[in-house]
N, C-alpha and C. Protein backbone atom coordinates (compact mmCIF):
# COMPACT_ATOMS: atom_id res chain seq x y z
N UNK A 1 0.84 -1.20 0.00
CA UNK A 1 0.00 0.00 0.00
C UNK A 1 0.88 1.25 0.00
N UNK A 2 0.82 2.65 -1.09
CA UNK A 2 1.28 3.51 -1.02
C UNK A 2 0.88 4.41 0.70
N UNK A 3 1.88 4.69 0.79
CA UNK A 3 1.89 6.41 1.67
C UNK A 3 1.98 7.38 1.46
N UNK A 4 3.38 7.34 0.30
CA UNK A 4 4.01 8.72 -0.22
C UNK A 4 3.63 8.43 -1.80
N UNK A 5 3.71 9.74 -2.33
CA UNK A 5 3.77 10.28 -3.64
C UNK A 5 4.69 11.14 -3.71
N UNK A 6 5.73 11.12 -4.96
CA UNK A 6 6.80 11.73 -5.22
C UNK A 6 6.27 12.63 -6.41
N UNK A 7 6.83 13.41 -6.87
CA UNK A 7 6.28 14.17 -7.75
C UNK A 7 7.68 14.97 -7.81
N UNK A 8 8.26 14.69 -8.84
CA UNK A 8 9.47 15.52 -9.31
C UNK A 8 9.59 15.57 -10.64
N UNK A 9 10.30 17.09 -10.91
CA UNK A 9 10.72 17.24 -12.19
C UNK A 9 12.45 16.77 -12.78
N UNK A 10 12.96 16.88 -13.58
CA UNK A 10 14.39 16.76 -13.92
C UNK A 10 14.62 17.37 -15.04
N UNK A 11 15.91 18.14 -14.45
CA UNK A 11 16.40 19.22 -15.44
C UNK A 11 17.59 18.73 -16.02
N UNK A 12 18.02 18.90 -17.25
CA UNK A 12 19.48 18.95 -17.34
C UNK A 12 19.02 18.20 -19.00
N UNK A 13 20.50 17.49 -19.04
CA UNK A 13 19.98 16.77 -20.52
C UNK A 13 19.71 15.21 -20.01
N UNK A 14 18.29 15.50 -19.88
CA UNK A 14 17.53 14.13 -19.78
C UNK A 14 16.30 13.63 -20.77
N UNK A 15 16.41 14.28 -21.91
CA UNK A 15 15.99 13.59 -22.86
C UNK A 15 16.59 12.99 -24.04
N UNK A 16 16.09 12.17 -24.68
CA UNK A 16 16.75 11.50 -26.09
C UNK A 16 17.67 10.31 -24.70
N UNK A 17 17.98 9.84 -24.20
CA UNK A 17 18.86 9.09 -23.45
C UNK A 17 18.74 7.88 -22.70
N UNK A 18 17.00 7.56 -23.02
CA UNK A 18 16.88 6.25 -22.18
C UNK A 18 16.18 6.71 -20.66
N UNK A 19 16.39 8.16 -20.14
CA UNK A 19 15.93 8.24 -19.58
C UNK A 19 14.43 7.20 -18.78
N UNK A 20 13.55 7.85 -19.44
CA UNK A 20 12.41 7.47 -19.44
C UNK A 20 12.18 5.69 -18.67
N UNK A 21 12.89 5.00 -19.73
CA UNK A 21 12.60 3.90 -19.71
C UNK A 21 13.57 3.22 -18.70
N UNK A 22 14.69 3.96 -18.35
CA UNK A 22 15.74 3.13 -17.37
C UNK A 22 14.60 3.68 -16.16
N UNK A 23 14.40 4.62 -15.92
CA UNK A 23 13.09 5.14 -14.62
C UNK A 23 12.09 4.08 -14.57
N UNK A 24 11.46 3.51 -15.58
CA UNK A 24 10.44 3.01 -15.45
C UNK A 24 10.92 1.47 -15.05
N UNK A 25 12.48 1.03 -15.78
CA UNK A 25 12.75 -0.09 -15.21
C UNK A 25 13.19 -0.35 -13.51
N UNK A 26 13.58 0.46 -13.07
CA UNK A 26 14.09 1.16 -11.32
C UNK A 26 12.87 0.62 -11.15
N UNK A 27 11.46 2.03 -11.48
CA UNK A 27 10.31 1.71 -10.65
C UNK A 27 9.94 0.04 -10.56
N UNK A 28 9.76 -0.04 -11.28
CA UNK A 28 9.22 -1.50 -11.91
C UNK A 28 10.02 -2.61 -10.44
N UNK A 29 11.26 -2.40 -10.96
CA UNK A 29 11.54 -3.66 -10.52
C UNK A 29 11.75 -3.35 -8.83
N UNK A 30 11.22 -2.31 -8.31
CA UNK A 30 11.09 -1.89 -6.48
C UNK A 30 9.55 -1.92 -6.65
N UNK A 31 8.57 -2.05 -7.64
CA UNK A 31 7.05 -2.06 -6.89
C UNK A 31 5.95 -0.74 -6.96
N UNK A 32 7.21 0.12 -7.73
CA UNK A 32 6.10 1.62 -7.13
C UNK A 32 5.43 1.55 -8.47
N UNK A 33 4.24 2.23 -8.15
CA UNK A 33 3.49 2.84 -9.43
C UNK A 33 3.48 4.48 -9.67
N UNK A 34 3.24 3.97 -11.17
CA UNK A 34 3.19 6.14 -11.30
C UNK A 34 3.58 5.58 -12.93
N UNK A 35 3.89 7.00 -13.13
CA UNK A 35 4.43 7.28 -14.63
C UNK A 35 5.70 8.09 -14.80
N UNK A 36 6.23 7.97 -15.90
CA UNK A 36 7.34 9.30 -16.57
C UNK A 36 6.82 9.57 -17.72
N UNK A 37 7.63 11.17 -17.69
CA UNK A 37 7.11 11.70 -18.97
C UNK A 37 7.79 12.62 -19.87
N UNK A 38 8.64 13.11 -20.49
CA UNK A 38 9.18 14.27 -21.29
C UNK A 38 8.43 15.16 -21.85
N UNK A 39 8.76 16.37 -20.87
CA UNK A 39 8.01 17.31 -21.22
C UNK A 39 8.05 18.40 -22.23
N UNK A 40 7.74 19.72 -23.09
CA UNK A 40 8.20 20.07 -23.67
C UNK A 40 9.29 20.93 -23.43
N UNK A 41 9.35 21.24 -22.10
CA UNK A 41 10.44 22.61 -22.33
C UNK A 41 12.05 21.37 -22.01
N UNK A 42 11.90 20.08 -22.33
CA UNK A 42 13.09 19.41 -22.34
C UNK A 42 13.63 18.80 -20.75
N UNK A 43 12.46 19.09 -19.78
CA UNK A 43 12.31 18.51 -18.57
C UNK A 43 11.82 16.58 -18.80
N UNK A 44 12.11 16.25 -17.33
CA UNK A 44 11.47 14.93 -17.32
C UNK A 44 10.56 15.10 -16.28
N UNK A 45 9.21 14.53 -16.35
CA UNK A 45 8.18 14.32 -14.75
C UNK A 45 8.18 13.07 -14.52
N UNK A 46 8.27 12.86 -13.35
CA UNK A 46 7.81 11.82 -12.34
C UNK A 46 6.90 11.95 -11.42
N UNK A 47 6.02 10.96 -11.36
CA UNK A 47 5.23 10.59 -10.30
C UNK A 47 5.04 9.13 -10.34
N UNK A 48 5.56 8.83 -8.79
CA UNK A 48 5.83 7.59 -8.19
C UNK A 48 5.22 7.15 -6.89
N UNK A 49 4.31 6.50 -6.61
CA UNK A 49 3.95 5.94 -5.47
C UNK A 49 4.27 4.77 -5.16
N UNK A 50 4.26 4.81 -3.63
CA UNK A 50 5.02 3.72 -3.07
C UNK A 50 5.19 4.18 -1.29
N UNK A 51 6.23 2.83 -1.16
CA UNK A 51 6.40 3.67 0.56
C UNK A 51 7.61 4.26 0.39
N UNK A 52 7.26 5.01 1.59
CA UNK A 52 8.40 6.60 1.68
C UNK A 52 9.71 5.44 1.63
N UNK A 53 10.47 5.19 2.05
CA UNK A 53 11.51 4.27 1.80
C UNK A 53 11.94 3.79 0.64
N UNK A 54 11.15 3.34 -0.20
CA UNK A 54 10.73 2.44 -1.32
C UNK A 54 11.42 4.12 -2.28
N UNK A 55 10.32 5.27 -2.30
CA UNK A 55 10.45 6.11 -2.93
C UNK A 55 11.92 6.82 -2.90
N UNK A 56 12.68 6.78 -1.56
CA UNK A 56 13.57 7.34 -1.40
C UNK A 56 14.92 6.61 -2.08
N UNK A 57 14.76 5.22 -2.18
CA UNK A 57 15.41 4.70 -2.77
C UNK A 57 15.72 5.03 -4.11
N UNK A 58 14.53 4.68 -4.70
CA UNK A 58 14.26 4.69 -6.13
C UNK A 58 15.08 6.35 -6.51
N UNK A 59 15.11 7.56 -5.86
CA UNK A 59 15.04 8.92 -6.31
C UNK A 59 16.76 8.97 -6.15
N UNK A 60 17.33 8.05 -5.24
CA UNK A 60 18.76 7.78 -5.31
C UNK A 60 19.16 6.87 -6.32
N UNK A 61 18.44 5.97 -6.79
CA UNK A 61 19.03 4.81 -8.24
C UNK A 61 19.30 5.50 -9.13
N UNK A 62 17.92 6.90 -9.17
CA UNK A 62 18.09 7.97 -10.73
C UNK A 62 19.02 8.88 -10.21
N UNK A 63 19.63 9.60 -8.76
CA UNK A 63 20.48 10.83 -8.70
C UNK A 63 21.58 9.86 -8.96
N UNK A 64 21.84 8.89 -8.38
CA UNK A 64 23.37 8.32 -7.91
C UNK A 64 23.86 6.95 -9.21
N UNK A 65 22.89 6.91 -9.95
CA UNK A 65 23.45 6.14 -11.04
C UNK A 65 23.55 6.91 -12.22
N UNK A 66 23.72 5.59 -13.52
CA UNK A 66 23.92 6.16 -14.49
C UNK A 66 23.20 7.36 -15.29
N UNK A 67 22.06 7.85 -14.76
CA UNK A 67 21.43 8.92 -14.75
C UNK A 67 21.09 10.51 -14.60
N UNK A 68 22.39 9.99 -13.34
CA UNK A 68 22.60 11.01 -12.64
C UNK A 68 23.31 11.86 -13.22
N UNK A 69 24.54 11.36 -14.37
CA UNK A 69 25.69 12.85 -14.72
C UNK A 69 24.64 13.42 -15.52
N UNK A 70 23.65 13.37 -15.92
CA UNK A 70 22.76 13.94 -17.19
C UNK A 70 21.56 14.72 -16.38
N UNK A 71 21.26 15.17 -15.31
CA UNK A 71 20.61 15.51 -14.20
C UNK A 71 21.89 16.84 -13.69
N UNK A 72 20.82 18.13 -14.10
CA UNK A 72 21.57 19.40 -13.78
C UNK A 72 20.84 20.18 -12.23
N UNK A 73 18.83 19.57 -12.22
CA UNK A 73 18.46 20.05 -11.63
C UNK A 73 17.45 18.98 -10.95
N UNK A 74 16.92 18.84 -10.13
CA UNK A 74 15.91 18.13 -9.25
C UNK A 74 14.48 18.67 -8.90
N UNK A 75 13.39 19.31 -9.48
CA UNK A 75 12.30 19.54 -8.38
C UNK A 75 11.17 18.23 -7.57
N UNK A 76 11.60 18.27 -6.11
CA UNK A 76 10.80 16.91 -5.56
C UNK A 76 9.73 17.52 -4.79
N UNK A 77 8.84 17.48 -4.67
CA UNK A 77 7.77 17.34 -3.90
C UNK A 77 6.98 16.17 -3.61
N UNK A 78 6.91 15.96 -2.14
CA UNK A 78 5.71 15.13 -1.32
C UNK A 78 4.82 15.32 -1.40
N UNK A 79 3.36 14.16 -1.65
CA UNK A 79 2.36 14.76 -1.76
C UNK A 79 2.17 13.40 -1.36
N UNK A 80 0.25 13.60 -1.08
CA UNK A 80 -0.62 12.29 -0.77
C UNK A 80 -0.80 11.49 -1.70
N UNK A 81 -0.55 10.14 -1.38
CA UNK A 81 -0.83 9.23 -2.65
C UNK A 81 -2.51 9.03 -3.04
N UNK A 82 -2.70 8.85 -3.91
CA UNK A 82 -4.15 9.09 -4.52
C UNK A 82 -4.44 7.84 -4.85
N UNK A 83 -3.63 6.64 -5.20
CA UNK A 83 -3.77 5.63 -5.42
C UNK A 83 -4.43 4.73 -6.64
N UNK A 84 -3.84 5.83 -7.77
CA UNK A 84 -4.45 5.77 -8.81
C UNK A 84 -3.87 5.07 -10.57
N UNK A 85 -3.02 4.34 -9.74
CA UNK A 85 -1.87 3.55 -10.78
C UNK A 85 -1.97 1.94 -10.43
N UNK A 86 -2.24 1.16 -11.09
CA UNK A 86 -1.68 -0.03 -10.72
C UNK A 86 0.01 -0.48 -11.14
N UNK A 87 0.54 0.08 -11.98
CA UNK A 87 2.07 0.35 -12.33
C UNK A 87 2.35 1.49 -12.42
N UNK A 88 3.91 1.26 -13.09
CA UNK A 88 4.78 2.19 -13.65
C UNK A 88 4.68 2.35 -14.86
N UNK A 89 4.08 3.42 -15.92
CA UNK A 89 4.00 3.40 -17.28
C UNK A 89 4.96 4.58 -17.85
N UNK A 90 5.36 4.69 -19.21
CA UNK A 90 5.85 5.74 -19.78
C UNK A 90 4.74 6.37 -20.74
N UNK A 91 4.49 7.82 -19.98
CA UNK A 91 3.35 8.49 -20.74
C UNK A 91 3.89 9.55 -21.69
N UNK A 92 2.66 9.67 -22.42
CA UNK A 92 3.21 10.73 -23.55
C UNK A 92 2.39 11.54 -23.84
């Protein structure tokens, strides 16, 4: 059962790169649901539910791995999970 909802943006050069889909493989294979997305001004969104732990992990696989040198900026916000995902999808 979710607790937390993550809701962050990512700045830097994180599109064209796999992004997307290495995120969705992280989520995937820890349990959380939510989506990613590339946005137009060349940002990435996330929203991930899960437990706070679970989430905190996952937001270190994308800063502290191969993801991370391509990541200039971070916006995270906490929010209530709504519980409205049964997975992790890549939206468009």
């Amino acid at each position: 059962m979710a607790d937390k909802r993550a809701h962050i943006f990512y700045s830097g050069h994180v599109q064209g790169i796999g992004f997307r889909y290495t995120a969705q493989d992280i989520a995937m294979g820890m349990g959380l649901a939510g989506w990613v997305k590339n946005l137009e001004d060349g940002r990435v969104e996330i929203i991930a539910e899960g437990k706070e732990e679970d989430l905190k992990e996952f937001l270190d696989k994308i800063s502290k791995g191969q993801l991370g040198r391509y990541i200039t900026n971070a916006e995270l916000s906490w929010e209530k999970p709504a519980g409205e995902f049964d997975s992790f999808e890549i939206a468009f």
